[in-house]
Protein backbone atom coordinates (compact mmCIF):
# COMPACT_ATOMS: atom_id res chain seq x y z
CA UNK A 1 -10.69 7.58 -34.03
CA UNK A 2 -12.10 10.77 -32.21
CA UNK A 3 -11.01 14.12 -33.07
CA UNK A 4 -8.82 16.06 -29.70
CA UNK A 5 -8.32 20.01 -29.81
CA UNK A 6 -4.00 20.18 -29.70
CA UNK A 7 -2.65 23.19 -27.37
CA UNK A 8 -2.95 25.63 -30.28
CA UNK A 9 -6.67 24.84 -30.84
CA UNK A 10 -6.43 23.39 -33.76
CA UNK A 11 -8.39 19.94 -34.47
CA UNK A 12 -5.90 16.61 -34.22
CA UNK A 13 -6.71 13.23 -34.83
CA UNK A 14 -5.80 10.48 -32.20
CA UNK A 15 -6.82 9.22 -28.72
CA UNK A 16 -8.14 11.44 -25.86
CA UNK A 17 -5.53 12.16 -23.29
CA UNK A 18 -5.86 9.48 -20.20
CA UNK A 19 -6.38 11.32 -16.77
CA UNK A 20 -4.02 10.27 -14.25
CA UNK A 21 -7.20 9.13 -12.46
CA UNK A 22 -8.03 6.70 -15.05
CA UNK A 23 -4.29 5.47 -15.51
CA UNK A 24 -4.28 4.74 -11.96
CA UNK A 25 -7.59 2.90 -12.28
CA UNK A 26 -6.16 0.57 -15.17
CA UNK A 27 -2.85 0.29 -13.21
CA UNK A 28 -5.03 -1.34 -10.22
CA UNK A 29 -7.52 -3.43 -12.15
CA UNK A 30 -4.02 -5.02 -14.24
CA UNK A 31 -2.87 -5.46 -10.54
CA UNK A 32 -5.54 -7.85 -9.28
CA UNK A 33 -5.33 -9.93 -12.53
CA UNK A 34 -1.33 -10.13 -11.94
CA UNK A 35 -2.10 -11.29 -8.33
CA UNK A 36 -4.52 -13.66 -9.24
CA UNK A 37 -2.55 -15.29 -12.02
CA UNK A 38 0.42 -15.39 -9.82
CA UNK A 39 -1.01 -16.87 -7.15
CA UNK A 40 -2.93 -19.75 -9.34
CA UNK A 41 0.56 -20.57 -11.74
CA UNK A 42 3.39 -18.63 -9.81
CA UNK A 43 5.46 -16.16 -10.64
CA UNK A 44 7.99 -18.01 -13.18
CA UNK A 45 5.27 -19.26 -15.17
CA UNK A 46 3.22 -15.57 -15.65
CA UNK A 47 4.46 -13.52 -18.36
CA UNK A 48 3.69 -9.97 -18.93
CA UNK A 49 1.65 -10.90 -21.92
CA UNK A 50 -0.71 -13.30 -20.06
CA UNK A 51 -1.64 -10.47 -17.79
CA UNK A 52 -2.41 -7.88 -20.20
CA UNK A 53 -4.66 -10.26 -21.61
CA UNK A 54 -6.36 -11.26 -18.38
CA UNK A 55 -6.61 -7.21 -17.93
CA UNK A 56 -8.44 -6.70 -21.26
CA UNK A 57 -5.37 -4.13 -22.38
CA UNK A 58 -2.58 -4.28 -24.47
CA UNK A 59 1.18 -5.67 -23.92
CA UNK A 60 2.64 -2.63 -24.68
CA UNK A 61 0.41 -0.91 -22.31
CA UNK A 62 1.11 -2.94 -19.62
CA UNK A 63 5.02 -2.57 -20.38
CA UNK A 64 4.04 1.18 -20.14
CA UNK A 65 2.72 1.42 -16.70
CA UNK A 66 5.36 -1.41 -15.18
CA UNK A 67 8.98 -1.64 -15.97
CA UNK A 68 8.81 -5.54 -14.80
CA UNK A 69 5.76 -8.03 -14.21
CA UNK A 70 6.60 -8.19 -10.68
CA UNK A 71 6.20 -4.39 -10.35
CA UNK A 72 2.76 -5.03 -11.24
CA UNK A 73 1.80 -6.05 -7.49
CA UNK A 74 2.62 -2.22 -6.31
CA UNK A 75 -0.89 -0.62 -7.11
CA UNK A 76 -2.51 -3.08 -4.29
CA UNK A 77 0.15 -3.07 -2.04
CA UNK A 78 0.54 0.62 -2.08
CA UNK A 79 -2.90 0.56 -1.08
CA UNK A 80 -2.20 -1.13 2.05
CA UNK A 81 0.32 1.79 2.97
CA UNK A 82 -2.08 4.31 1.93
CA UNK A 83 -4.56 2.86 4.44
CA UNK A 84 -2.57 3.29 7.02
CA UNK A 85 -0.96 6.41 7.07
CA UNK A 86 -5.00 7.94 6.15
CA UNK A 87 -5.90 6.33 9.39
CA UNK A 88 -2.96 7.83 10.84
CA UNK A 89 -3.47 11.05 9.43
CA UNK A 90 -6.85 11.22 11.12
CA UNK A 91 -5.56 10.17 14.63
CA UNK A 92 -7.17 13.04 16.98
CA UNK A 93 -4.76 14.37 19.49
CA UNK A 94 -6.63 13.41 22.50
CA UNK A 95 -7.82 10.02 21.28
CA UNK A 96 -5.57 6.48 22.48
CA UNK A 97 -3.75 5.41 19.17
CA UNK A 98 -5.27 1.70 20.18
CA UNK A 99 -9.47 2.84 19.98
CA UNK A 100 -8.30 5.11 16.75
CA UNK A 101 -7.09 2.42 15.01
CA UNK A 102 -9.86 -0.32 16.72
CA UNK A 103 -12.45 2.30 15.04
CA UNK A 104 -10.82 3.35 11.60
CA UNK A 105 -8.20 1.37 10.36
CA UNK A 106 -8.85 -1.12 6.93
CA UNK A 107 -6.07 -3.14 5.69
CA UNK A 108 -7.07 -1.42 2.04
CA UNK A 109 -7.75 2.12 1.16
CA UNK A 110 -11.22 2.77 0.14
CA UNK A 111 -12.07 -1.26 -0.90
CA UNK A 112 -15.31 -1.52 -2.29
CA UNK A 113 -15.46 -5.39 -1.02
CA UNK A 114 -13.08 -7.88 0.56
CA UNK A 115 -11.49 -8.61 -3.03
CA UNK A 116 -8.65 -6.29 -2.64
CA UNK A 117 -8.04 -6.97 0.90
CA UNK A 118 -7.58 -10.76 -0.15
CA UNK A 119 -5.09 -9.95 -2.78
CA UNK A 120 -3.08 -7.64 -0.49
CA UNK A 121 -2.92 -10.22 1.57
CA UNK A 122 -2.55 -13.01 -0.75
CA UNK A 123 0.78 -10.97 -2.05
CA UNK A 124 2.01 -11.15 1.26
CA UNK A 125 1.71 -14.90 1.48
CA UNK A 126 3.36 -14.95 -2.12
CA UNK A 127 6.45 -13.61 -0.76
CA UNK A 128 7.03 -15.85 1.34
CA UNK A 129 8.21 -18.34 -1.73
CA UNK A 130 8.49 -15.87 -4.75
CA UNK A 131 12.16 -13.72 -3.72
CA UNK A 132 10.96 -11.40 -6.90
CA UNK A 133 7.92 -10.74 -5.17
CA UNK A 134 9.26 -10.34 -1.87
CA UNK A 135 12.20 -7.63 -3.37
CA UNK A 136 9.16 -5.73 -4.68
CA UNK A 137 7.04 -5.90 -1.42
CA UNK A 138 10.47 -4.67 0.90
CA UNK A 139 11.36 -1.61 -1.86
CA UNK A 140 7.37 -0.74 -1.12
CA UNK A 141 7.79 -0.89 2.83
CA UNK A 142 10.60 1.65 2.58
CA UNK A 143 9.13 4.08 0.40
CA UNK A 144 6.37 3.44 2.77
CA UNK A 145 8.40 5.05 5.52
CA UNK A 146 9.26 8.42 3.96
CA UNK A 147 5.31 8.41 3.91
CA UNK A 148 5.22 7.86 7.65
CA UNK A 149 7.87 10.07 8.57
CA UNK A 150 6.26 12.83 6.85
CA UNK A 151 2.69 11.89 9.05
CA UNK A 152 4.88 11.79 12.61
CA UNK A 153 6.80 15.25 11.70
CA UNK A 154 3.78 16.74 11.67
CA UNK A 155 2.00 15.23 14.80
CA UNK A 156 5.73 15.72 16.73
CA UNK A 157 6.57 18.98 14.88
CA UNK A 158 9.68 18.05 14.01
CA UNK A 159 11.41 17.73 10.56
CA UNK A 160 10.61 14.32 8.50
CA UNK A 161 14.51 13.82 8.68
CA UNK A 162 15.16 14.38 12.42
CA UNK A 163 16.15 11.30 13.81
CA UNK A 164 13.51 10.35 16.46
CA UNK A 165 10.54 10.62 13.47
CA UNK A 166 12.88 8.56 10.97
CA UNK A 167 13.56 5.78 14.29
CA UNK A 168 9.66 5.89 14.83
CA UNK A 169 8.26 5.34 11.11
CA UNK A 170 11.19 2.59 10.83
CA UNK A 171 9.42 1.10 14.43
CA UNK A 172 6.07 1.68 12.69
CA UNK A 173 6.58 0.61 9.45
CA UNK A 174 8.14 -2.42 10.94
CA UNK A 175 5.44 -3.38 13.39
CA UNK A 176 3.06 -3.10 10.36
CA UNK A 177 5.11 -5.36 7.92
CA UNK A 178 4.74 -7.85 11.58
CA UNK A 179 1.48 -7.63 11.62
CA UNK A 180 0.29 -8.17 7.99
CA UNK A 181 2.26 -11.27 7.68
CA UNK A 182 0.25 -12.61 10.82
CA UNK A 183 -3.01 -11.44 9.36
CA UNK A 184 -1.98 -13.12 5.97
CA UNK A 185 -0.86 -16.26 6.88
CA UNK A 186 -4.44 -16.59 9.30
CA UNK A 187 -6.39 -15.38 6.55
CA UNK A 188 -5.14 -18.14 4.15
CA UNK A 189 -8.69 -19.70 3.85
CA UNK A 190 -10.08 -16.48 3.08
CA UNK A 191 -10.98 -13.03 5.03
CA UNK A 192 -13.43 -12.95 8.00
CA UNK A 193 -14.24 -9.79 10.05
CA UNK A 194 -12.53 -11.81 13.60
CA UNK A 195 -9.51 -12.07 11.18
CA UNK A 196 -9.45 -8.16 10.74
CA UNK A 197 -10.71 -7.66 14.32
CA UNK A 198 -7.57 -9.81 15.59
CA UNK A 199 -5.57 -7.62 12.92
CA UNK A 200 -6.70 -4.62 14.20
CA UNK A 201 -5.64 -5.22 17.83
CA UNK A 202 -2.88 -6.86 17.59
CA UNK A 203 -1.31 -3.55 15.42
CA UNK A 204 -2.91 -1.06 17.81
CA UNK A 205 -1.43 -2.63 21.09
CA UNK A 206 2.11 -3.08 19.14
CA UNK A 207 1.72 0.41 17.87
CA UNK A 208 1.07 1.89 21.14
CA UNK A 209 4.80 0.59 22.88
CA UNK A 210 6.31 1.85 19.87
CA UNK A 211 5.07 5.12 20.06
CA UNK A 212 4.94 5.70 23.74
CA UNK A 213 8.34 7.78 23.96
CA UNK A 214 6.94 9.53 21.02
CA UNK A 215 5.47 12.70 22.65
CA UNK A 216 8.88 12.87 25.02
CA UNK A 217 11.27 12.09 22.28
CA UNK A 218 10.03 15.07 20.24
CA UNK A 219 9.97 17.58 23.26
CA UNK A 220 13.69 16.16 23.98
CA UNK A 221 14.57 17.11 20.62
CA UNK A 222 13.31 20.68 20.56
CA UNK A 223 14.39 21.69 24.01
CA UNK A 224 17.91 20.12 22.99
């Protein structure tokens, strides 16, 4: 056991304090090992000790960073979300939505390899058949859109709770949800780059109807 300086200086005795980088890093690496032993057993027959054990960390830290084993899908999926509003984030003003997202968008923030884009997706297909799953995976998509609405205020210069950003990140978040499920249930024998292509398109071309009226809605607003 290492010595750690306490707030008064003096000299205690116990573990180093965990960075909330690192926490988040455990919280992911737990996730894929909860993905992968739900999708090879299910979700009934996965308990919260098996995947602390598959994660290398204790049961009582895995208790710690999820309040239920199903919980323990949010690190990738939040991911996903994070992906796209980045991508949307970075959406220059005088660039078609459709080539933005043809040229930056990734199903996972910052993936080092496919892994993580397969067990995004993989969750998807899990919810199709696991309803604990699937409540976790709908809670995510509508914290998701308080994310969104706070990326379309800004680009329509409106308040996040004005009711022509909160209709488009509902539109956005739902053409997403659409379009993940396709990519997941075509990627079910694994990822390929035409998968992600076809991914790519088909949510630029169904995110560029949704947001046509977006420029006109939020000059209605402000003149109004």
């Amino acid at each position: 056991m290492t010595d750690v300086v306490a707030e008064n200086g003096a000299p205690r005795r116990g573990r180093p304090p965990v960075s909330e980088e690192q926490r988040q890093r455990q919280r992911l690496e737990i996730s894929r090992h909860a993905v992968r032993l739900f999708a090879e057993q299910g979700v009934a027959a996965t308990s919260g000790e098996q995947i602390a054990q598959a994660a290398g960390v204790s049961e009582r830290t895995f208790w710690r960073h999820f309040p239920h084993k199903e919980s323990s899908v949010e690190p990738l999926l939040t991911r996903s979300v994070d992906a796209f509003c980045a991508v949307l984030r970075a959406w220059p003003p005088e660039l078609d939505l459709v080539d933005h997202l043809r040229a930056a968008y990734q199903p996972v923030l910052d993936a080092g390899s496919d892994e993580d884009v397969e067990a995004v997706l993989e969750v998807v297909r899990l919810t199709r058949h696991e309803p604990a799953l699937r409540a976790a995976y709908l809670m995510l998509r509508e914290r998701g859109e308080d994310a969104l609405a706070e990326v379309l205020a800004h680009r329509m210069d409106l308040p996040p709770d004005a009711i022509a950003v909160r209709v488009q990140a509902a539109a956005m978040s739902a053409v997403l949800k659409a379009a993940t499920d396709d990519v997941a249930a075509a990627a079910a024998g694994g990822i390929t780059s035409e998968a992600l292509d076809g991914h790519r398109e088909h949510l630029a071309r169904a995110l560029s109807l949704v947001l046509r009226g977006l420029s006109d809605a939020g000059s209605q607003l402000r003149e109004g």
